[in-house]
Protein backbone atom coordinates (compact mmCIF):
# COMPACT_ATOMS: atom_id res chain seq x y z
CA UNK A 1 -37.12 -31.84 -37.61
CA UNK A 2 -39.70 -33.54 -40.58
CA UNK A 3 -42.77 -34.61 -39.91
CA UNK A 4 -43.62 -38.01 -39.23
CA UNK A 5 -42.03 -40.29 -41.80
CA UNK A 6 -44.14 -42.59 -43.71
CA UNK A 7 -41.46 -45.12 -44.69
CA UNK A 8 -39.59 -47.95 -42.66
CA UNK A 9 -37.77 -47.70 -39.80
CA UNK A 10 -34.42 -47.07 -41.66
CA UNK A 11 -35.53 -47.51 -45.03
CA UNK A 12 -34.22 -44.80 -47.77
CA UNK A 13 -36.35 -43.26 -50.16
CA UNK A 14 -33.77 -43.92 -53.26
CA UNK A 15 -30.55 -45.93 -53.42
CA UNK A 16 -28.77 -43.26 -54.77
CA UNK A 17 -29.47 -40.78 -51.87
CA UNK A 18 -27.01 -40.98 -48.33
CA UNK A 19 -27.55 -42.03 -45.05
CA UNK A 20 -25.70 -38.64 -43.64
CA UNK A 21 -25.48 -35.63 -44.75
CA UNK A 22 -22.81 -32.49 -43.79
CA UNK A 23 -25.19 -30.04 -42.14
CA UNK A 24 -24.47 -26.42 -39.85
CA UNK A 25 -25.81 -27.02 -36.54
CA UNK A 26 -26.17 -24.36 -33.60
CA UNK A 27 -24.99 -25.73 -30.68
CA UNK A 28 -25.26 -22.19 -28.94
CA UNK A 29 -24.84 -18.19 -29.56
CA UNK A 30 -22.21 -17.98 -31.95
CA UNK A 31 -20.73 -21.72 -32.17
CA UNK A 32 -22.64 -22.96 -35.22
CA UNK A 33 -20.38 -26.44 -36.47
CA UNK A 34 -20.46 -28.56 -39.77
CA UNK A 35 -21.42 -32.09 -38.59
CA UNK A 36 -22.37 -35.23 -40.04
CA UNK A 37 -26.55 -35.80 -39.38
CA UNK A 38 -28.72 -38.10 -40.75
CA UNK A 39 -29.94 -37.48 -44.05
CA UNK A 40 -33.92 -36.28 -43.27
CA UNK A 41 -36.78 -38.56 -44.21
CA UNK A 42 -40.14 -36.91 -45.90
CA UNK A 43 -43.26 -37.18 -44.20
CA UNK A 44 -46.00 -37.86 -46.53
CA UNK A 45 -46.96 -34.55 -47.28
CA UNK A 46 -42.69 -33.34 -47.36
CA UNK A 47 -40.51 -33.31 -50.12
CA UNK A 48 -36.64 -34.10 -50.05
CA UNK A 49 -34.47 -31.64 -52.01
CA UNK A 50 -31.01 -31.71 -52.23
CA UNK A 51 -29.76 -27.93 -51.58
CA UNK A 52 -27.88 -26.00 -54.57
CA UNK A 53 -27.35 -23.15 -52.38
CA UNK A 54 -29.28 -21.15 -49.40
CA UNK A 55 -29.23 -17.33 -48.76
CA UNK A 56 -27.59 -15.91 -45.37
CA UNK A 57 -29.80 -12.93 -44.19
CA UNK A 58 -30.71 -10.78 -41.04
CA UNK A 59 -32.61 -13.01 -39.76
CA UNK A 60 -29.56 -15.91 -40.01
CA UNK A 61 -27.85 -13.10 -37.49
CA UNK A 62 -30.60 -12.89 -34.66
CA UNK A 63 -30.52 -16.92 -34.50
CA UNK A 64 -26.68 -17.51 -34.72
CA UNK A 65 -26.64 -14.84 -31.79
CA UNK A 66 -29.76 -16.64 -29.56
CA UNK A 67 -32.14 -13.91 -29.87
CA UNK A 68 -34.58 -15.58 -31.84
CA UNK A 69 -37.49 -17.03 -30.52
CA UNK A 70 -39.19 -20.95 -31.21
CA UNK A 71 -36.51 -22.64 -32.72
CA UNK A 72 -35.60 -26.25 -31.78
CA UNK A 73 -33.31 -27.37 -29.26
CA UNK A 74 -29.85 -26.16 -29.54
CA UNK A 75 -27.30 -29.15 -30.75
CA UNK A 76 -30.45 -30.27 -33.36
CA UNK A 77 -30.97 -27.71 -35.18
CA UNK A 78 -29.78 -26.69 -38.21
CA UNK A 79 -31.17 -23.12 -39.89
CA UNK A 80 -31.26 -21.19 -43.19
CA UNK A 81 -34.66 -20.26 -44.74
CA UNK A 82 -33.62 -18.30 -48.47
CA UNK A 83 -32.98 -22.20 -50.00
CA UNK A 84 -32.91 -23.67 -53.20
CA UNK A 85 -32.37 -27.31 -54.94
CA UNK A 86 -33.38 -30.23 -56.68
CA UNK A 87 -35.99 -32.83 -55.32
CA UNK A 88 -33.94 -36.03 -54.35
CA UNK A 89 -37.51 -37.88 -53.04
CA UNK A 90 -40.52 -37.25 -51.88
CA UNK A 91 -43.53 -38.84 -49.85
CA UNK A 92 -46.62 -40.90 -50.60
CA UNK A 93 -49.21 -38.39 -50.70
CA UNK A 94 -46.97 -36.02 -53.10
CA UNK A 95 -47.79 -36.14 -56.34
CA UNK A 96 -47.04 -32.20 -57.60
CA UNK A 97 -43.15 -33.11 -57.84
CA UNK A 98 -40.79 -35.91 -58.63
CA UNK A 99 -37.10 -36.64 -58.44
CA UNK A 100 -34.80 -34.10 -60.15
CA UNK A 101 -37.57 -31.05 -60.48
CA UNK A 102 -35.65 -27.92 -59.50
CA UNK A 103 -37.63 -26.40 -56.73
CA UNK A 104 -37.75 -22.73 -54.59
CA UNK A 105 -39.16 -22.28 -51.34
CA UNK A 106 -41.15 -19.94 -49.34
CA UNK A 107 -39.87 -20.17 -45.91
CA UNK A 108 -43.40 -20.68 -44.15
CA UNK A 109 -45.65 -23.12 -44.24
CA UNK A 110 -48.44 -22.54 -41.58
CA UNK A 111 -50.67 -24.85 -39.92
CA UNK A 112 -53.62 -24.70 -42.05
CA UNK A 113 -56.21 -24.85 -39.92
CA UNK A 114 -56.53 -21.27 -37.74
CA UNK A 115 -58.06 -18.44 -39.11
CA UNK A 116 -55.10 -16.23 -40.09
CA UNK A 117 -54.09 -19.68 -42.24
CA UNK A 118 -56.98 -19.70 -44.04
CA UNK A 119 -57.10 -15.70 -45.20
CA UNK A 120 -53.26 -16.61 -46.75
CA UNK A 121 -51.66 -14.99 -43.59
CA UNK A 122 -49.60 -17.94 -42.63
CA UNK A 123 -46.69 -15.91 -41.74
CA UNK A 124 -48.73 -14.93 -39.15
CA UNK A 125 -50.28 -18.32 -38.33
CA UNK A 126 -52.24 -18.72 -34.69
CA UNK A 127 -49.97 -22.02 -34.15
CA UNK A 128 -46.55 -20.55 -35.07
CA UNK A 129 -43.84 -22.78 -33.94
CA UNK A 130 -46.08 -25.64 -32.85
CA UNK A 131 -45.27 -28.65 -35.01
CA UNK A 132 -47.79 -30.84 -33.66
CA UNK A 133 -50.56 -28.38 -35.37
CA UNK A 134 -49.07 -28.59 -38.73
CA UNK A 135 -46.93 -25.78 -38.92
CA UNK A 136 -43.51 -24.97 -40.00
CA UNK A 137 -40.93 -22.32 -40.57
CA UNK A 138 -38.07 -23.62 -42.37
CA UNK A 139 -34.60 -22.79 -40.71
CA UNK A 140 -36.36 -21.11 -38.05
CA UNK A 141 -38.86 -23.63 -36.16
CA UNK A 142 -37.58 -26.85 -37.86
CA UNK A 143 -33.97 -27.42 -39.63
CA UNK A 144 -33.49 -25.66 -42.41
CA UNK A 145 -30.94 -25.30 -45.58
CA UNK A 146 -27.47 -24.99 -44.60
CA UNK A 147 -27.24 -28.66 -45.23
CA UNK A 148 -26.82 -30.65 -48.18
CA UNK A 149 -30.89 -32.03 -47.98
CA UNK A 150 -33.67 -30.18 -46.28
CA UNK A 151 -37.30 -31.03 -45.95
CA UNK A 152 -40.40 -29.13 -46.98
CA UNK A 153 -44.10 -29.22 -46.79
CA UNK A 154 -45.06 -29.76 -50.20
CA UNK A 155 -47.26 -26.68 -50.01
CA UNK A 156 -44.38 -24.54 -49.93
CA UNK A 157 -42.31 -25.26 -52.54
CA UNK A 158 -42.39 -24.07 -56.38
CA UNK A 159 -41.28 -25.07 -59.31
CA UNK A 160 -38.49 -23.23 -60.83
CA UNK A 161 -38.40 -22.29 -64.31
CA UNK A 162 -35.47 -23.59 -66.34
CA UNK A 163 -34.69 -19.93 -67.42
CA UNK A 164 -33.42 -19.32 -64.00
CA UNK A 165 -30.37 -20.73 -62.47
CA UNK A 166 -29.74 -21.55 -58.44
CA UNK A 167 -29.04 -17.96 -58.29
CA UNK A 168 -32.26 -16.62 -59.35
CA UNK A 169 -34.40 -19.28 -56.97
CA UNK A 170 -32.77 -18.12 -53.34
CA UNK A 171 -33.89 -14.70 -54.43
CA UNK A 172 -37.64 -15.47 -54.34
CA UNK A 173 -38.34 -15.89 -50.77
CA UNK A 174 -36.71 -12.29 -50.44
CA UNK A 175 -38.62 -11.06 -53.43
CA UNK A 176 -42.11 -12.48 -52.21
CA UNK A 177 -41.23 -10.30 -48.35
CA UNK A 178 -41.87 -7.70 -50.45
CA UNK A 179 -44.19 -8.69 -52.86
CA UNK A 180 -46.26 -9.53 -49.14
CA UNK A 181 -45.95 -6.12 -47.74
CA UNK A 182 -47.47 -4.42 -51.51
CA UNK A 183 -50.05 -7.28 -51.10
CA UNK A 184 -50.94 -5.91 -47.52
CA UNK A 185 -50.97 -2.29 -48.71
CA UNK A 186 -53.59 -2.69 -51.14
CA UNK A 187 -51.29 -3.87 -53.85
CA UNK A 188 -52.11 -1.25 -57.12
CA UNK A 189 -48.98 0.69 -57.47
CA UNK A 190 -49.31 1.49 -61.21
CA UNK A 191 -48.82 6.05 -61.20
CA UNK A 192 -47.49 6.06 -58.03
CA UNK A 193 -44.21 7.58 -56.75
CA UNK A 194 -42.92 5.17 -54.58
CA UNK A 195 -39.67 5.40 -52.26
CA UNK A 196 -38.08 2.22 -50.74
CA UNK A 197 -35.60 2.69 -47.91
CA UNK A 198 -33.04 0.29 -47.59
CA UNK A 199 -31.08 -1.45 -50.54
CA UNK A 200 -30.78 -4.68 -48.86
CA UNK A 201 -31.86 -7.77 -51.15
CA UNK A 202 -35.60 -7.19 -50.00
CA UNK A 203 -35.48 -3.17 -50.93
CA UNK A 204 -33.66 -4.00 -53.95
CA UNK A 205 -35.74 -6.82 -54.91
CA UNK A 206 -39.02 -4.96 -54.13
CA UNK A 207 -37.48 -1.77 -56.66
CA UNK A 208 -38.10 -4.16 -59.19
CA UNK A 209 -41.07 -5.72 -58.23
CA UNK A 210 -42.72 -2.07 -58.12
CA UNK A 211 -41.39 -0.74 -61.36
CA UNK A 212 -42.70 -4.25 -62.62
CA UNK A 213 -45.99 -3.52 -61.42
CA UNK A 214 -46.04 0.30 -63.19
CA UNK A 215 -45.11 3.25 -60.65
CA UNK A 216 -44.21 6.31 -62.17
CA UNK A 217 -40.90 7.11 -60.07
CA UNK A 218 -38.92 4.66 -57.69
CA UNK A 219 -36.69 6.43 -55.68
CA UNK A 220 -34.37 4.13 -52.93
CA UNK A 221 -32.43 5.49 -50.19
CA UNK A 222 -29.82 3.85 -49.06
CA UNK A 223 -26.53 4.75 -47.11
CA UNK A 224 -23.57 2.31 -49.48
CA UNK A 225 -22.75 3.64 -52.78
CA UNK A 226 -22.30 0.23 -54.22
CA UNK A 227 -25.82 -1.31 -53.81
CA UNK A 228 -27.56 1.74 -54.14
CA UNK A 229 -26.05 2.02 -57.90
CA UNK A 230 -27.17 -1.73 -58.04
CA UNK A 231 -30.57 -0.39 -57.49
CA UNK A 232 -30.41 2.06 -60.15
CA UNK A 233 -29.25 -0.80 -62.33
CA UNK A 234 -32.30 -2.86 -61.77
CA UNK A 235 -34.37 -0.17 -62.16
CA UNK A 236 -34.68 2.87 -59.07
CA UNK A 237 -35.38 6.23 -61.36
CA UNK A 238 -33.67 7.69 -58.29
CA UNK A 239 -30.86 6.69 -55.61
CA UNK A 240 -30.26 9.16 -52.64
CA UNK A 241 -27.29 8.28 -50.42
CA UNK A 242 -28.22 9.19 -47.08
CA UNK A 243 -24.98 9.96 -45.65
CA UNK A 244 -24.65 12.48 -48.13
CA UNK A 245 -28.03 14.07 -48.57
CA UNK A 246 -30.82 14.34 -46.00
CA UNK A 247 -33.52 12.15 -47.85
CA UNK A 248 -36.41 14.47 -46.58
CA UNK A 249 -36.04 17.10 -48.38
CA UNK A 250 -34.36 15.10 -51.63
CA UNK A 251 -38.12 13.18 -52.21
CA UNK A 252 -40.01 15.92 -51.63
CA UNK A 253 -37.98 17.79 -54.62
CA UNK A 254 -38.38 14.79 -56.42
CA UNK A 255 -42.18 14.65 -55.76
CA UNK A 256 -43.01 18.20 -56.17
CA UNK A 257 -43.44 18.93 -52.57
CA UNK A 258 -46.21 16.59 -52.12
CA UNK A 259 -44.30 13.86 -50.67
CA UNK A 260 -44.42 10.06 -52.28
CA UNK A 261 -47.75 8.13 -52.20
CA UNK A 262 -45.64 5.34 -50.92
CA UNK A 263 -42.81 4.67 -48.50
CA UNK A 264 -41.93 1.34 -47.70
CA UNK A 265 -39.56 0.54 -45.25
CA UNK A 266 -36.73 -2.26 -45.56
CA UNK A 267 -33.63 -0.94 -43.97
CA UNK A 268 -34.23 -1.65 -40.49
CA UNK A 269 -32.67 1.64 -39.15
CA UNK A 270 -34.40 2.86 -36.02
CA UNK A 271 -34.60 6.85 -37.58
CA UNK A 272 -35.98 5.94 -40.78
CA UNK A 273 -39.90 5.16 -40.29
CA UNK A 274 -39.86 8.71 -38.95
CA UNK A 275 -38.58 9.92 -42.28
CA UNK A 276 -41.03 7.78 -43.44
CA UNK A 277 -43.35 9.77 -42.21
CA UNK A 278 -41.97 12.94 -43.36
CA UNK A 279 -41.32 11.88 -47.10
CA UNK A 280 -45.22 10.21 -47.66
CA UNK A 281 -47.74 13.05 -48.93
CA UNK A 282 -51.40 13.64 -46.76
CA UNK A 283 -53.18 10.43 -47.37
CA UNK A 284 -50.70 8.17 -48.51
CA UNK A 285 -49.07 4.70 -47.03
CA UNK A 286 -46.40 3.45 -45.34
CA UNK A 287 -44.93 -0.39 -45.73
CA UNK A 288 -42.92 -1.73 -42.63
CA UNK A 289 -41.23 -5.08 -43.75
CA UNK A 290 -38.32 -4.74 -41.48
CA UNK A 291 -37.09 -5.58 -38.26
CA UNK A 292 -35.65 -3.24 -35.76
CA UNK A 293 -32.50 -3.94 -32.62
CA UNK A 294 -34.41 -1.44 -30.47
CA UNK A 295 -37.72 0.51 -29.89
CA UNK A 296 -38.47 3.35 -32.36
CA UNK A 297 -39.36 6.75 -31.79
CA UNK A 298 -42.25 8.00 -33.61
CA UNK A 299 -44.19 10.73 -34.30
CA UNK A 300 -47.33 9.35 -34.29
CA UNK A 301 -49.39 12.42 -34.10
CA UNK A 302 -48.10 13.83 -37.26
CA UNK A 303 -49.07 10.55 -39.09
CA UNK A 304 -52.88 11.09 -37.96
CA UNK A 305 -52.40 14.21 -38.90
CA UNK A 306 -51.76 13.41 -42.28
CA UNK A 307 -53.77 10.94 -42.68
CA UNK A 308 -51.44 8.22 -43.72
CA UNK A 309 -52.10 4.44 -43.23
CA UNK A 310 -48.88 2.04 -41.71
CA UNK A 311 -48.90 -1.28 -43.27
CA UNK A 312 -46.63 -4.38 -41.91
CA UNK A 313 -46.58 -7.44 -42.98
CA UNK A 314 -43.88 -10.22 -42.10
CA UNK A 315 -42.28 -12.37 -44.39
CA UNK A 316 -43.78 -14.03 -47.83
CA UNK A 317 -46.78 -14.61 -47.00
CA UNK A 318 -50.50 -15.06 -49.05
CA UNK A 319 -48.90 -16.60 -52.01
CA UNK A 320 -46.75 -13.76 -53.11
CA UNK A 321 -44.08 -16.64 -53.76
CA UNK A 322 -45.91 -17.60 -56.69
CA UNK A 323 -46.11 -14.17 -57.50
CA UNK A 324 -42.21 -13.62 -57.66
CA UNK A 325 -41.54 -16.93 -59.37
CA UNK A 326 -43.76 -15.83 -62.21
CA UNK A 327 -42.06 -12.06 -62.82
CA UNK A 328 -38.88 -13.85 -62.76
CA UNK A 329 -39.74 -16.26 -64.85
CA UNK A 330 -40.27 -13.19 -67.28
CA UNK A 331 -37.22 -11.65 -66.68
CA UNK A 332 -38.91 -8.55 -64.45
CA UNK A 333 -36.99 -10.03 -61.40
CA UNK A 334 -33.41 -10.50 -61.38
CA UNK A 335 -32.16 -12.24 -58.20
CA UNK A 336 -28.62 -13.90 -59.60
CA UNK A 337 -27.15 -10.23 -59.71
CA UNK A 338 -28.02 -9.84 -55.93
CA UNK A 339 -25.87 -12.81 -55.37
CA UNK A 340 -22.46 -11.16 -54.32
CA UNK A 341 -20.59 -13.46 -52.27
CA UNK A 342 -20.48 -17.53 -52.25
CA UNK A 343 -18.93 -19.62 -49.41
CA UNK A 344 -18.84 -23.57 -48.93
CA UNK A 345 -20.90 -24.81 -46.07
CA UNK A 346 -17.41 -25.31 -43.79
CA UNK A 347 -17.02 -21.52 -44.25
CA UNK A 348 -20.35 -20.53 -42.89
CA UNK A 349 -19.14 -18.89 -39.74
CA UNK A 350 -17.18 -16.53 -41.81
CA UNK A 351 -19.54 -15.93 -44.33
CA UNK A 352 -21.79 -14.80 -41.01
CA UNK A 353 -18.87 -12.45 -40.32
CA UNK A 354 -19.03 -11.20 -43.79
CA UNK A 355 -22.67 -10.05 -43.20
CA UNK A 356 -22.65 -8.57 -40.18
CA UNK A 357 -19.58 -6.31 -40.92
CA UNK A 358 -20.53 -5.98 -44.61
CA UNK A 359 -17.18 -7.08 -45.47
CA UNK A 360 -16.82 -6.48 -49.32
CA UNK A 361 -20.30 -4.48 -49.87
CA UNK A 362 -21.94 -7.79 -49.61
CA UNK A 363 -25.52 -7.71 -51.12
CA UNK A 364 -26.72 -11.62 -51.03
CA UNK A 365 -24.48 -14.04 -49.46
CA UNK A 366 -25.03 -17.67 -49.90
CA UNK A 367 -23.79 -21.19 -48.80
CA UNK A 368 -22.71 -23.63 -51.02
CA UNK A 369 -23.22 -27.21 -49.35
């Protein structure tokens, strides 16, 4: 799923690099098999990486089930968007990268030419899912990194510091969803009290990114003992279990009554933007990076009534990548310790089971081509 290749019919970048490739593909809900494809050729704005590892998320869930929209024709396709590697070739107009840079991805690259595009909202670009207008989504609208090479636009790839391992880079994508959502918000969080719900890899990874960028108190709410004490390791001032304290009343003793100036939501549970509501203080924000199975209830009239603003945002976008790749590059982001669980590409379907059941307090799992 590349763009147009600019080399000749069957002619391979580099000796060294295969004809075929071992690479997931969804042939329909649920029956995702390890075949042999043809090894991807970059178009001349693509690079070639060869995949260390990519992430397993959410999002990996709704499209092994068939309930995500725009992605390419079941038997061809091949997904996984949280990947990270080392550039095995890349095309004629490329000259940021060469062969054997270690590279991290955002997931989308838009079309660069609507008006969302152009403002750094390609997340939310005007031609998403039409490849003959430029854009991509990698893993989602075109194949992805559950393979052992994956293409990318050039435009969407990073280079990764040698201070951080494989580990580290299929963190970043995660970190820059949050990093986004901050972005969206306004972005100054230096003084503030700030409560993150949900200590998935974006909540956790957006704990640090906020006591990186100075608030006075993180407090994350969570509902597994394990990751929420990961969260306190990387730097929450305050965990609340929810299925052991209601987390309304918990924040606002934490927050002198007022209520956080922040809440931003990452669980994905259908009662918690309504807590959201009740835990943010007259005038303050809420963040809504998640997604939700079903329709929330709301009460919107108490929001107005308080005054507070809702923020969403979706995915990494306006160049909050870069962002992430430079505060882990000085050690204000750690993604390896996310990283709980590791299965070879053949075991992917398990490693889907692992997720969805949360088999082992899983926190990041990741395939291993």
């Amino acid at each position: 799923m590349a763009g147009e290749p600019d080399l000749a019919a069957g002619q391979r970048p580099r000796p060294d690099i295969p004809e075929v490739m071992r690479a997931a593909v969804l042939f329909g809900p649920r029956d995702i098999r390890v075949i042999e494809r043809p090894v991807p050729l970059p178009g001349p704005d693509e690079v070639l990486v060869r995949v260390a590892m990519c992430g397993t998320c959410g999002t990996d869930l709704k499209i092994f089930d068939g309930h995500f929209p725009q992605t390419p024709p079941l038997g061809d396709y091949t997904p996984g968007h949280e990947w990270t590697g080392t550039v095995a070739a890349v095309g004629s107009r490329v000259d940021e990268f060469a062969a054997g840079d270690r590279v991290c991805i955002e997931a989308h690259s838009g079309c660069g030419r609507c008006d969302n595009c152009l403002v750094g909202r390609y997340t939310a670009c005007l031609n998403y899912g039409n490849r003959a207008k430029g854009h991509r989504a990698s893993g989602m609208t075109t194949d992805g990194g559950f393979a052992e090479y994956a293409v990318h636009h050039v435009s969407a790839l990073y280079p990764l510091p040698p201070q951080l391992s494989f580990e580290d880079g299929v963190l970043i994508t995660t970190a820059g969803t949050g990093l986004y959502g901050l972005d969206v918000a306004g972005g100054y969080i230096a003084g503030l009290d700030i409560v993150v719900f949900g200590p998935g890899p974006v909540g956790l990874t957006t704990v640090q990114v906020c006591k990186a960028l100075g608030a006075r108190q993180v407090i994350l709410v969570g509902s597994r003992t394990a990751p929420l004490e990961l969260g306190r390791r990387l730097g929450a001032d305050h965990v609340i279990n929810a299925r052991q304290t209601d987390p309304v009343p918990a924040v606002l003793g934490l927050t002198a009554g007022a209520g956080a100036d922040m809440a931003i939501e990452c669980s994905g549970g259908i009662e918690t933007p309504q807590q959201c509501t009740e835990i943010t203080k007259r005038g303050g924000k809420i963040v809504i990076v998640a997604f939700y199975p079903e329709k929330v209830t709301l009460d919107l009239g108490a929001v107005v009534r308080k005054d507070i603003s809702i923020h969403t945002s979706r995915g990494e976008g306006g160049n909050n990548v870069k962002r992430a790749v430079a505060l882990a590059a000085q050690g204000k982001l750690r993604g390896a310790e996310l990283v709980t669980h590791r299965f070879p590409l053949e075991d992917i379907t398990t490693a889907f089971r692992v997720v969805r059941e949360r088999d082992g307090n899983p926190v990041k799992v990741v395939i291993l081509p």
